[in-house]
PDB file of N, CA and C in Angstrom:
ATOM      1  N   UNK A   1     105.665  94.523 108.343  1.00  0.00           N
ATOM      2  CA  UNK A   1     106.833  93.764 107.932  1.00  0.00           C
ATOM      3  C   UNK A   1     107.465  92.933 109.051  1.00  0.00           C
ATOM      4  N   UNK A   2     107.276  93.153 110.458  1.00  0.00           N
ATOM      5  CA  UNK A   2     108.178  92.633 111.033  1.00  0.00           C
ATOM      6  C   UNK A   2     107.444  91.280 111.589  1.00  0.00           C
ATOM      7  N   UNK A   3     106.483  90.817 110.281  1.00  0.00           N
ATOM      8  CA  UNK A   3     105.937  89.698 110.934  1.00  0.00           C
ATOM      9  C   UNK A   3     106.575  88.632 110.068  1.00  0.00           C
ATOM     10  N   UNK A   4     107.238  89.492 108.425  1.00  0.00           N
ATOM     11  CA  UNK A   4     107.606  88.407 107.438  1.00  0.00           C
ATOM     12  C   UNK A   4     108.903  87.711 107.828  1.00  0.00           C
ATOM     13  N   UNK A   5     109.305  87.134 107.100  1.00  0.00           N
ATOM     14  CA  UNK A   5     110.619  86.754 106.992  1.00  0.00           C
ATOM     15  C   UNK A   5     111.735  87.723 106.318  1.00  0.00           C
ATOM     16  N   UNK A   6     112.727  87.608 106.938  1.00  0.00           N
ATOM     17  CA  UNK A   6     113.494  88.566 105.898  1.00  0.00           C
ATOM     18  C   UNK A   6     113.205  88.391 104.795  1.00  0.00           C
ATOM     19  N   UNK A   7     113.535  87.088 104.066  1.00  0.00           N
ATOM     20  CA  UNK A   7     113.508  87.294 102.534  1.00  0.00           C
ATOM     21  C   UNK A   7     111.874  87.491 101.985  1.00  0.00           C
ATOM     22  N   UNK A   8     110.905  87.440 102.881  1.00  0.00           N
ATOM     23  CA  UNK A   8     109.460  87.812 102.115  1.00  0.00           C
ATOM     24  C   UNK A   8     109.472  89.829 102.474  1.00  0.00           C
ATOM     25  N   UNK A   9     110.533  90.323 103.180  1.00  0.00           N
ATOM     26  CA  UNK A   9     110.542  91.557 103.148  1.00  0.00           C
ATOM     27  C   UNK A   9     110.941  91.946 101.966  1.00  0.00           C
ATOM     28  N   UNK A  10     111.974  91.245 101.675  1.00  0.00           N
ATOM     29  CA  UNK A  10     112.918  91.737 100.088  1.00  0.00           C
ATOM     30  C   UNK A  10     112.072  91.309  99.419  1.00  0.00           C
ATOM     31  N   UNK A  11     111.119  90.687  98.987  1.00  0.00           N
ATOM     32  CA  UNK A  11     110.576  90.279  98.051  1.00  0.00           C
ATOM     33  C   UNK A  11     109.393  91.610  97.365  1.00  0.00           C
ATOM     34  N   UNK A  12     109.363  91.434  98.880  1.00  0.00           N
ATOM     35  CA  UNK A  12     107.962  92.361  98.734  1.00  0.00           C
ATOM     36  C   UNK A  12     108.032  93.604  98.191  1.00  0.00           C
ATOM     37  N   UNK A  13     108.951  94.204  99.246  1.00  0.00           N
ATOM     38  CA  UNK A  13     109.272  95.214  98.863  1.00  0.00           C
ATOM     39  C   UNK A  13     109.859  95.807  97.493  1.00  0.00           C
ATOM     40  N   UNK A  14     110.766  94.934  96.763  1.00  0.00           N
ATOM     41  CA  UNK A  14     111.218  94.588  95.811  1.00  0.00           C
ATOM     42  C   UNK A  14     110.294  94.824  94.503  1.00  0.00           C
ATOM     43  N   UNK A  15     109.357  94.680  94.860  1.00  0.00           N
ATOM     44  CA  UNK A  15     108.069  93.975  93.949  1.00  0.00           C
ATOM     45  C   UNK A  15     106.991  95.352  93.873  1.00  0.00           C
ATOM     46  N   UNK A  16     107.354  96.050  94.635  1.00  0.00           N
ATOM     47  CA  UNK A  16     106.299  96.825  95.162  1.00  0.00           C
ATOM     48  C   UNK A  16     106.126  97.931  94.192  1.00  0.00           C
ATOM     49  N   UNK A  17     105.111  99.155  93.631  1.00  0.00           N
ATOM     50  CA  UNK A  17     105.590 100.018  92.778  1.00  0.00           C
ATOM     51  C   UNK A  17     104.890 101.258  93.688  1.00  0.00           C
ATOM     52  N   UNK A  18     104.143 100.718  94.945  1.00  0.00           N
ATOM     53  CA  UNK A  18     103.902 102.036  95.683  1.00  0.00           C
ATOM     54  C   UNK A  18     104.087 101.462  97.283  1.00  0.00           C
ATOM     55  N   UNK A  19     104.981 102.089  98.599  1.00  0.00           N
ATOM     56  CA  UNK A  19     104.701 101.926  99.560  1.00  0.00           C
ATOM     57  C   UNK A  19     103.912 103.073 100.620  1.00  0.00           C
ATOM     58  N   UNK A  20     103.486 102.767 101.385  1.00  0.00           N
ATOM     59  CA  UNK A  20     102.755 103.544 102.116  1.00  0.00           C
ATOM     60  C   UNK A  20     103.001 102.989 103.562  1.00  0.00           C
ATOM     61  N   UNK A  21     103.915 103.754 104.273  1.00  0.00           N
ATOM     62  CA  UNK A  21     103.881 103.459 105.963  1.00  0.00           C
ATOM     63  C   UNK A  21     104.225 104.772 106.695  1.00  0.00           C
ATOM     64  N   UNK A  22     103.961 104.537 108.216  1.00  0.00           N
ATOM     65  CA  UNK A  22     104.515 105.298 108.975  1.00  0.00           C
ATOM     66  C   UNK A  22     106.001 105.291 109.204  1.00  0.00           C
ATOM     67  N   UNK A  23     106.381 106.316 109.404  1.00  0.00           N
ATOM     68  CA  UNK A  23     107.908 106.826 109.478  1.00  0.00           C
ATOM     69  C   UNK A  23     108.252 105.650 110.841  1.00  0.00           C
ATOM     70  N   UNK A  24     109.415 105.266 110.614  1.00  0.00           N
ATOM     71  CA  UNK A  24     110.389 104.173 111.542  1.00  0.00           C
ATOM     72  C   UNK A  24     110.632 102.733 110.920  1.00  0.00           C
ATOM     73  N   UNK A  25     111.045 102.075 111.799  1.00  0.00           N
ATOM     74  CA  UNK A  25     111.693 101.053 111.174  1.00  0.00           C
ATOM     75  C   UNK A  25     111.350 100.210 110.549  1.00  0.00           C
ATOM     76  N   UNK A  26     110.303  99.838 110.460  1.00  0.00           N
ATOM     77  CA  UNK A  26     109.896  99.017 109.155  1.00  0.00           C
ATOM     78  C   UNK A  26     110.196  99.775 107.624  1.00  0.00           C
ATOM     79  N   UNK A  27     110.390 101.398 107.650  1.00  0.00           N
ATOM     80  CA  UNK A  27     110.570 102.234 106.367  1.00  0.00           C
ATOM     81  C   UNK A  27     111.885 101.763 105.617  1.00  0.00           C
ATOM     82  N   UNK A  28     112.856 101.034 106.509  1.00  0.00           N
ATOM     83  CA  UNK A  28     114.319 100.594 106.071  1.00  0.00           C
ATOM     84  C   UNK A  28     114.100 100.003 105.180  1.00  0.00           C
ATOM     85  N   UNK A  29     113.019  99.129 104.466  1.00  0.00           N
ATOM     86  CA  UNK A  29     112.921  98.259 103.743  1.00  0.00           C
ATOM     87  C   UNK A  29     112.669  98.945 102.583  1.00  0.00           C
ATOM     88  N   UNK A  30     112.386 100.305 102.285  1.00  0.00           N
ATOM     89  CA  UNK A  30     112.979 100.872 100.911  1.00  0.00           C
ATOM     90  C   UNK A  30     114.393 100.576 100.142  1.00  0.00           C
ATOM     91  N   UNK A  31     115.128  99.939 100.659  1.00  0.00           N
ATOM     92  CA  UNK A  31     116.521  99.685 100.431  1.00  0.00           C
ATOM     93  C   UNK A  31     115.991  98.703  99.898  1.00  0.00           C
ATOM     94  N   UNK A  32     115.023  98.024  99.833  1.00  0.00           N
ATOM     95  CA  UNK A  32     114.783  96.751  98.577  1.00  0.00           C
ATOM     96  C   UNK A  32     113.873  97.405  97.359  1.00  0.00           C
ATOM     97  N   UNK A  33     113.198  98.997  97.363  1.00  0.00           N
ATOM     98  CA  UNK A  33     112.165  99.115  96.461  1.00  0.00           C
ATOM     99  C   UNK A  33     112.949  99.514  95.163  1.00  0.00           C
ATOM    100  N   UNK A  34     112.839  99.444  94.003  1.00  0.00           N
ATOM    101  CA  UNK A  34     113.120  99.677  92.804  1.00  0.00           C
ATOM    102  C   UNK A  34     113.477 101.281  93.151  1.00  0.00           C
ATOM    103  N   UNK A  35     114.326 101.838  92.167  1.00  0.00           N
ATOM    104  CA  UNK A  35     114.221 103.409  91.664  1.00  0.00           C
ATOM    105  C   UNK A  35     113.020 103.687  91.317  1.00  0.00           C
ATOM    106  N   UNK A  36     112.026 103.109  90.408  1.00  0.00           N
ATOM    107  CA  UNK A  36     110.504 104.189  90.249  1.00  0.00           C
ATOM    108  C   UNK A  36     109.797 103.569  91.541  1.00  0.00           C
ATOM    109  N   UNK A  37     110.079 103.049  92.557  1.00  0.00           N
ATOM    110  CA  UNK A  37     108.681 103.049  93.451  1.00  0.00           C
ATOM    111  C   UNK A  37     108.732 104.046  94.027  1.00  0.00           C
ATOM    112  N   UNK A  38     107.518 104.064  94.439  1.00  0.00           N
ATOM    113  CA  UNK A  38     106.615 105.591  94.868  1.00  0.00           C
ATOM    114  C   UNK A  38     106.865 104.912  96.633  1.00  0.00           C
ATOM    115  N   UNK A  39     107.029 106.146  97.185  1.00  0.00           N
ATOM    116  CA  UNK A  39     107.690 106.087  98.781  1.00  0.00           C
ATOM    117  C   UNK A  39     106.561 106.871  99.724  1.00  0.00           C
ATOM    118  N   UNK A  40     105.910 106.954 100.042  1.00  0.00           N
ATOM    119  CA  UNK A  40     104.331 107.920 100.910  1.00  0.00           C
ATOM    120  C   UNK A  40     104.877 107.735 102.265  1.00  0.00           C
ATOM    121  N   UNK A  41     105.571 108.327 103.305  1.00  0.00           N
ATOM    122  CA  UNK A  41     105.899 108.294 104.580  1.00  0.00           C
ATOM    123  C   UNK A  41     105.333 108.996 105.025  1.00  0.00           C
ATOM    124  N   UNK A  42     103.909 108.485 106.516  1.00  0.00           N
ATOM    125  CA  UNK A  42     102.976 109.242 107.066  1.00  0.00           C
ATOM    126  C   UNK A  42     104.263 109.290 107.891  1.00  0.00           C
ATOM    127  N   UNK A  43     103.308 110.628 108.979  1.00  0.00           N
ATOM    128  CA  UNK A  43     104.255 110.753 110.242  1.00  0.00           C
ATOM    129  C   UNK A  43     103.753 112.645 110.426  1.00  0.00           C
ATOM    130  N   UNK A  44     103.793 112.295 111.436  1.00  0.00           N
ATOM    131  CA  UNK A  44     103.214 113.533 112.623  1.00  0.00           C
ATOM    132  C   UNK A  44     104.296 114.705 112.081  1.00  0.00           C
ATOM    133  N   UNK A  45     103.591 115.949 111.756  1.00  0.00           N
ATOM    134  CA  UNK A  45     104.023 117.162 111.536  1.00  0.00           C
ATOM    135  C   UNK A  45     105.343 117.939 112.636  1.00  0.00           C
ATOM    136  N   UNK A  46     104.988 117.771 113.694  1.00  0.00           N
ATOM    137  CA  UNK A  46     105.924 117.813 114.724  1.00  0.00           C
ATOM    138  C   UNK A  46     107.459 116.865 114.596  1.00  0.00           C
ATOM    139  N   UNK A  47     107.498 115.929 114.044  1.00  0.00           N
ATOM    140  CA  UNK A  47     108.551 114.534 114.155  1.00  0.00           C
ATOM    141  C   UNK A  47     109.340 115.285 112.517  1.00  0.00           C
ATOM    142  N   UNK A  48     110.531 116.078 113.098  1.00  0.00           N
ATOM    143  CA  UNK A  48     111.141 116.105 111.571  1.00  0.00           C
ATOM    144  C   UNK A  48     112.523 115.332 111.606  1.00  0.00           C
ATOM    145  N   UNK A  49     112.766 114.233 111.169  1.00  0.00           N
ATOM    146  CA  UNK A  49     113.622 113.180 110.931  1.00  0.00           C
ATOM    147  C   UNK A  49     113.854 113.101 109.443  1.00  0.00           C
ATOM    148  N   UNK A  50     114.867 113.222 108.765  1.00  0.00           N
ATOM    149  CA  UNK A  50     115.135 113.579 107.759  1.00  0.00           C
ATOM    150  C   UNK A  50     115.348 112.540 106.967  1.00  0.00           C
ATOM    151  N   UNK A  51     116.178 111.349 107.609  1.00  0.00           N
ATOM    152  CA  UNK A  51     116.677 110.032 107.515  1.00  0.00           C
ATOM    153  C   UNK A  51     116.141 109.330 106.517  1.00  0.00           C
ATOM    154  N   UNK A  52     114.829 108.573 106.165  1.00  0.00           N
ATOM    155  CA  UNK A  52     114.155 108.020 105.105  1.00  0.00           C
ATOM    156  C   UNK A  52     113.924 108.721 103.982  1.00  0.00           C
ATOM    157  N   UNK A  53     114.196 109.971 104.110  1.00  0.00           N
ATOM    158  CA  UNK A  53     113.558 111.329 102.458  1.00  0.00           C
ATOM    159  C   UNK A  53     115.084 111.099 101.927  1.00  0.00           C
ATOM    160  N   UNK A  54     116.126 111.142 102.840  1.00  0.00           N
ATOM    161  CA  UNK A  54     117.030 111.366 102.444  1.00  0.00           C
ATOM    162  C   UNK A  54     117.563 109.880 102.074  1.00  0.00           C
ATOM    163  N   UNK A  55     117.648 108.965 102.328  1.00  0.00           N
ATOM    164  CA  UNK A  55     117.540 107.248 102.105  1.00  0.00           C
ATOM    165  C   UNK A  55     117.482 107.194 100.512  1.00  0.00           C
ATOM    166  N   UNK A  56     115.829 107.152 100.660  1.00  0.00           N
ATOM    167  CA  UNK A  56     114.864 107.337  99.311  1.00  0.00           C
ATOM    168  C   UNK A  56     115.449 107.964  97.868  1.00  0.00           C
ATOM    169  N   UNK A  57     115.978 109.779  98.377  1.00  0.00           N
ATOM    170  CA  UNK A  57     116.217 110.395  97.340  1.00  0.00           C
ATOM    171  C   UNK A  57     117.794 109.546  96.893  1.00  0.00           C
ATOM    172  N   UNK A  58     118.787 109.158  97.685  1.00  0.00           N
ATOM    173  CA  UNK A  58     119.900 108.300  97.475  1.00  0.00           C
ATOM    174  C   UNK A  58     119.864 107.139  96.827  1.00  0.00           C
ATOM    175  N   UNK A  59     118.923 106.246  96.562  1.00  0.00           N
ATOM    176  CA  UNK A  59     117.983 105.795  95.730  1.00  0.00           C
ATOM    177  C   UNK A  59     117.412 105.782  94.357  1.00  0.00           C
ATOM    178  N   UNK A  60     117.433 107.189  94.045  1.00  0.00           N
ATOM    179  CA  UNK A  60     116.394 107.641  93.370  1.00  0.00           C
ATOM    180  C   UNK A  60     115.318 107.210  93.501  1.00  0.00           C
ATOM    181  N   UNK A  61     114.100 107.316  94.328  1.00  0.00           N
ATOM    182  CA  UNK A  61     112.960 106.540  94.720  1.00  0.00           C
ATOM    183  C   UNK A  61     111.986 107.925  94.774  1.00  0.00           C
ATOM    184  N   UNK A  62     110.702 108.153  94.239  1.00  0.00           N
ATOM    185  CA  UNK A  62     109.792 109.466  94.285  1.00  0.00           C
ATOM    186  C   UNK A  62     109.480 109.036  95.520  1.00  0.00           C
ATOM    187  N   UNK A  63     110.052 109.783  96.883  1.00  0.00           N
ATOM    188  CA  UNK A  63     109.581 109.805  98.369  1.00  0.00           C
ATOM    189  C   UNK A  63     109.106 111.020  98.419  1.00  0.00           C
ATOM    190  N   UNK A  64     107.926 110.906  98.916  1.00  0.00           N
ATOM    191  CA  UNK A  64     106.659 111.939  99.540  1.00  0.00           C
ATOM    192  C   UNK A  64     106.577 111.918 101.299  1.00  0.00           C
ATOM    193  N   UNK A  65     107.355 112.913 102.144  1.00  0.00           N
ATOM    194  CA  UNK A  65     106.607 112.967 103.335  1.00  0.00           C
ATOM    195  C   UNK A  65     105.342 113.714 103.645  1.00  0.00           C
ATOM    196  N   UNK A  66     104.330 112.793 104.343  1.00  0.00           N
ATOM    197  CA  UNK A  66     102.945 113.246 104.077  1.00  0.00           C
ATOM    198  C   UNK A  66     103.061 113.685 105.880  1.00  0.00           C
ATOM    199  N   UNK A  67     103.351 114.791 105.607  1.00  0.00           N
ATOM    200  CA  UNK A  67     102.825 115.101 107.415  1.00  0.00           C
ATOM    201  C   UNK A  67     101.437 115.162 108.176  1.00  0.00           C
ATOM    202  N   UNK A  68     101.119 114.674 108.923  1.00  0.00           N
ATOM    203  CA  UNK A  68      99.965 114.457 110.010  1.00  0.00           C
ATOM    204  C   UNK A  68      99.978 115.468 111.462  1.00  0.00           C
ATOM    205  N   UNK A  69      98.848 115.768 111.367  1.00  0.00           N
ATOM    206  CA  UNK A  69      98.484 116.620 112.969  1.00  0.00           C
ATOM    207  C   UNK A  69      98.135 115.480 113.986  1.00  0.00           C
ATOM    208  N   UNK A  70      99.025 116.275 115.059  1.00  0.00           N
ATOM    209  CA  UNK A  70      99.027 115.374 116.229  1.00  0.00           C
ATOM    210  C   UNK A  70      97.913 115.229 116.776  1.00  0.00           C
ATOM    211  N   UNK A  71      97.063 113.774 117.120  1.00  0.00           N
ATOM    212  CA  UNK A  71      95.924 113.194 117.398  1.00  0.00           C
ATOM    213  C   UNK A  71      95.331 114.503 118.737  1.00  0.00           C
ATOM    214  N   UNK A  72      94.537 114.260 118.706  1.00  0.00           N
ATOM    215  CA  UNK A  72      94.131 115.225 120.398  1.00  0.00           C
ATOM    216  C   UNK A  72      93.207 114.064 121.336  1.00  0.00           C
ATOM    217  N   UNK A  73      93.713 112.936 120.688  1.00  0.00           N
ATOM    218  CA  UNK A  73      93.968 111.449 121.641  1.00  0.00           C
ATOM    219  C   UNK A  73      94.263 111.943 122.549  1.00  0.00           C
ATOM    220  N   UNK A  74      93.411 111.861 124.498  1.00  0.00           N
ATOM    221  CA  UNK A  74      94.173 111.965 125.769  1.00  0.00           C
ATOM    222  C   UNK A  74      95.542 110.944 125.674  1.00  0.00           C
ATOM    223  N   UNK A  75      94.574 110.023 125.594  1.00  0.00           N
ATOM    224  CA  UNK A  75      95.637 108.883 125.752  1.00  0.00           C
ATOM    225  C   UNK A  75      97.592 108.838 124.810  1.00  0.00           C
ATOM    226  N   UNK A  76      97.316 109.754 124.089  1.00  0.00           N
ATOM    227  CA  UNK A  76      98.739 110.227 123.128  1.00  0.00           C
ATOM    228  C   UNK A  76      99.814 110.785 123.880  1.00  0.00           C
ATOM    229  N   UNK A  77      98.841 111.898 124.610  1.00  0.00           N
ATOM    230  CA  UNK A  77      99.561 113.073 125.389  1.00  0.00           C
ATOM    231  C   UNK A  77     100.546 112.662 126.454  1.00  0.00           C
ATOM    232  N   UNK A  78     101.698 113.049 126.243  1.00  0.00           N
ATOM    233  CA  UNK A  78     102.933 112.767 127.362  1.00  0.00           C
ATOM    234  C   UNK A  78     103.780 112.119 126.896  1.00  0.00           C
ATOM    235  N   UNK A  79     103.316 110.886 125.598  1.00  0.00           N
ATOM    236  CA  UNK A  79     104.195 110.338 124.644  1.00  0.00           C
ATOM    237  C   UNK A  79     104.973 111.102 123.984  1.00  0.00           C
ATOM    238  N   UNK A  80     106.549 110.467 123.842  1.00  0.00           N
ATOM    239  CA  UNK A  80     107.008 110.545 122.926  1.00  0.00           C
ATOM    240  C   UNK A  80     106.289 111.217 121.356  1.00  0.00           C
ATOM    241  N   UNK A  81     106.849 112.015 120.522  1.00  0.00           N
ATOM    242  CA  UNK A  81     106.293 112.515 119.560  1.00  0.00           C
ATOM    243  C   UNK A  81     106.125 111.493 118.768  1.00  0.00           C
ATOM    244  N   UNK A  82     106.983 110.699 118.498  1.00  0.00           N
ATOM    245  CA  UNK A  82     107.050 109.403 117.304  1.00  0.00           C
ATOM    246  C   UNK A  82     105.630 108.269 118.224  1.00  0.00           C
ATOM    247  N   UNK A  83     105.076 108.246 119.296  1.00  0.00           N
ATOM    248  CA  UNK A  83     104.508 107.168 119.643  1.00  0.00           C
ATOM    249  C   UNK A  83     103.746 108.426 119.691  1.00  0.00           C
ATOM    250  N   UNK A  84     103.033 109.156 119.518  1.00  0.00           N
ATOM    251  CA  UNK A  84     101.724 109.737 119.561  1.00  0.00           C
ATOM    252  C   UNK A  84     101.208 109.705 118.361  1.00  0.00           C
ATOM    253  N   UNK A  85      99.692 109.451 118.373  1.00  0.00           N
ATOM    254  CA  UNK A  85      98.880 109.173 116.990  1.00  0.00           C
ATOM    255  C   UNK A  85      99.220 110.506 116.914  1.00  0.00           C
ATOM    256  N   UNK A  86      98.461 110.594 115.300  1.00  0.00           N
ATOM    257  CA  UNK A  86      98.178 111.217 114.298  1.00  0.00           C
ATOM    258  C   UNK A  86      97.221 111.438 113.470  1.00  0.00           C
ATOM    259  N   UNK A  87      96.896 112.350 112.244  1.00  0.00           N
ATOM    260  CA  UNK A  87      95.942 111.758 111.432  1.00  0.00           C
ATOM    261  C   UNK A  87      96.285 112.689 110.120  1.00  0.00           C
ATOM    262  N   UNK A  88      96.207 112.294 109.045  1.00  0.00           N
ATOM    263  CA  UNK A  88      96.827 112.905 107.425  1.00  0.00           C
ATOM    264  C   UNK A  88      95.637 113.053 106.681  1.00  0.00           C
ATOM    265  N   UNK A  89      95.583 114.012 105.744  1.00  0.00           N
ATOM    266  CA  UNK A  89      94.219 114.077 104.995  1.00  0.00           C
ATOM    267  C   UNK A  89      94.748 113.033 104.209  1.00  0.00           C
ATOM    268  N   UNK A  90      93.251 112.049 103.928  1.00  0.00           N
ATOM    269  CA  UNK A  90      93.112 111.155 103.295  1.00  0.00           C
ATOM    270  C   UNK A  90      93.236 111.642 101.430  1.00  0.00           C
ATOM    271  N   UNK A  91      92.672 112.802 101.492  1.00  0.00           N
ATOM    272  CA  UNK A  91      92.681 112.978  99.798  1.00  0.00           C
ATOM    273  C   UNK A  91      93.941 113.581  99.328  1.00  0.00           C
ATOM    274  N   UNK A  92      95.092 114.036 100.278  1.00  0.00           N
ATOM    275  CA  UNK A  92      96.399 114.211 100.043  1.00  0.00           C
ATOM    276  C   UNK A  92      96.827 113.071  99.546  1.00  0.00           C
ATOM    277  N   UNK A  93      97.014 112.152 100.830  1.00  0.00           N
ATOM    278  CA  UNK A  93      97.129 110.504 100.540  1.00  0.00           C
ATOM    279  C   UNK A  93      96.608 110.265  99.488  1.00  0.00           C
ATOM    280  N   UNK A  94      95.457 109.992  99.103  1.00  0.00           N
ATOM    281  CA  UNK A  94      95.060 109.619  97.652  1.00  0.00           C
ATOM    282  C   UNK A  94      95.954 110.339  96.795  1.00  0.00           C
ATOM    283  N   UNK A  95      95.967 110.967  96.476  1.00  0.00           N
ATOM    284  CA  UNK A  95      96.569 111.940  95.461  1.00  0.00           C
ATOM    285  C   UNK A  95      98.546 111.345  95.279  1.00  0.00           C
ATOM    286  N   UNK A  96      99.122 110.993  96.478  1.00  0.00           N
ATOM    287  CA  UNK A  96     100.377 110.838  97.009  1.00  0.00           C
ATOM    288  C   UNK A  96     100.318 109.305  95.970  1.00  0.00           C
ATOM    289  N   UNK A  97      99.313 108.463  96.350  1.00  0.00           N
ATOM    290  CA  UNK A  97      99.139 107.705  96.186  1.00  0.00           C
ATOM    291  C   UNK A  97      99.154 106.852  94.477  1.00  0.00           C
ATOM    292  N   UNK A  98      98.171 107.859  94.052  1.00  0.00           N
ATOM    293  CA  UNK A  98      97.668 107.628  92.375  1.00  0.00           C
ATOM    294  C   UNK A  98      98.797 108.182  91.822  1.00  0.00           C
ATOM    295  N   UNK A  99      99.329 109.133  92.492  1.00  0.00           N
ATOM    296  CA  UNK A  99     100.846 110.035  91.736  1.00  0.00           C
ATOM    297  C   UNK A  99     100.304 111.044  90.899  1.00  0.00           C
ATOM    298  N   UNK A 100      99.140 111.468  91.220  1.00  0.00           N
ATOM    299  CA  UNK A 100      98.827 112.489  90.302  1.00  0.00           C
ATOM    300  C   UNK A 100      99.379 113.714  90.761  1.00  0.00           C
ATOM    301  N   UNK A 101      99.926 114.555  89.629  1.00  0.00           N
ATOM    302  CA  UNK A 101     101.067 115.983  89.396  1.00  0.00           C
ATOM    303  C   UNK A 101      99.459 117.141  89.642  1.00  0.00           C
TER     304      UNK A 101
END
């Protein structure tokens, strides 16, 4: 998002009936998604920030935090928790995704 224009953020987002990002600031832009869009916030198991679930549910928006194990990337290690990779099972995600109960 932070390549659009504001108003192609609102648009988008607006428009959207599923998002899927990592937890931080580009996630603000749920404040443009409808009440039924579907909300999927990856983000490292370690990082509990409450802020966007709680956004979302104020909203009424179906927000899913999908937690991720911290990468065992050398290159991660010493970072900040929020700047260290990650990785999420993909068939959770799917599932988060299709909205299947």
């Amino acid at each position: 998002p932070e390549d659009l224009s504001f108003s192609t953020q609102v648009s988008t987002f607006s428009a959207a009936e599923v998002v899927v990002g990592v937890m931080g600031a580009a996630m603000t832009n749920l404040l443009f998604c409808r009440p039924s869009s579907r909300i999927i916030i990856l983000t490292p198991s370690a990082w509990h920030e409450p802020f966007y679930r709680t956004l979302g549910n104020a909203l009424s928006q179906n927000i899913v935090s999908l937690l991720g194990r911290s990468s065992l990337d050398p290159e991660s290690k010493g970072h900040p928790i929020h700047l260290q990779g990650f990785h999420v099972d993909t068939s959770l995600l799917r599932h988060c995704v299709l909205g299947a109960s």
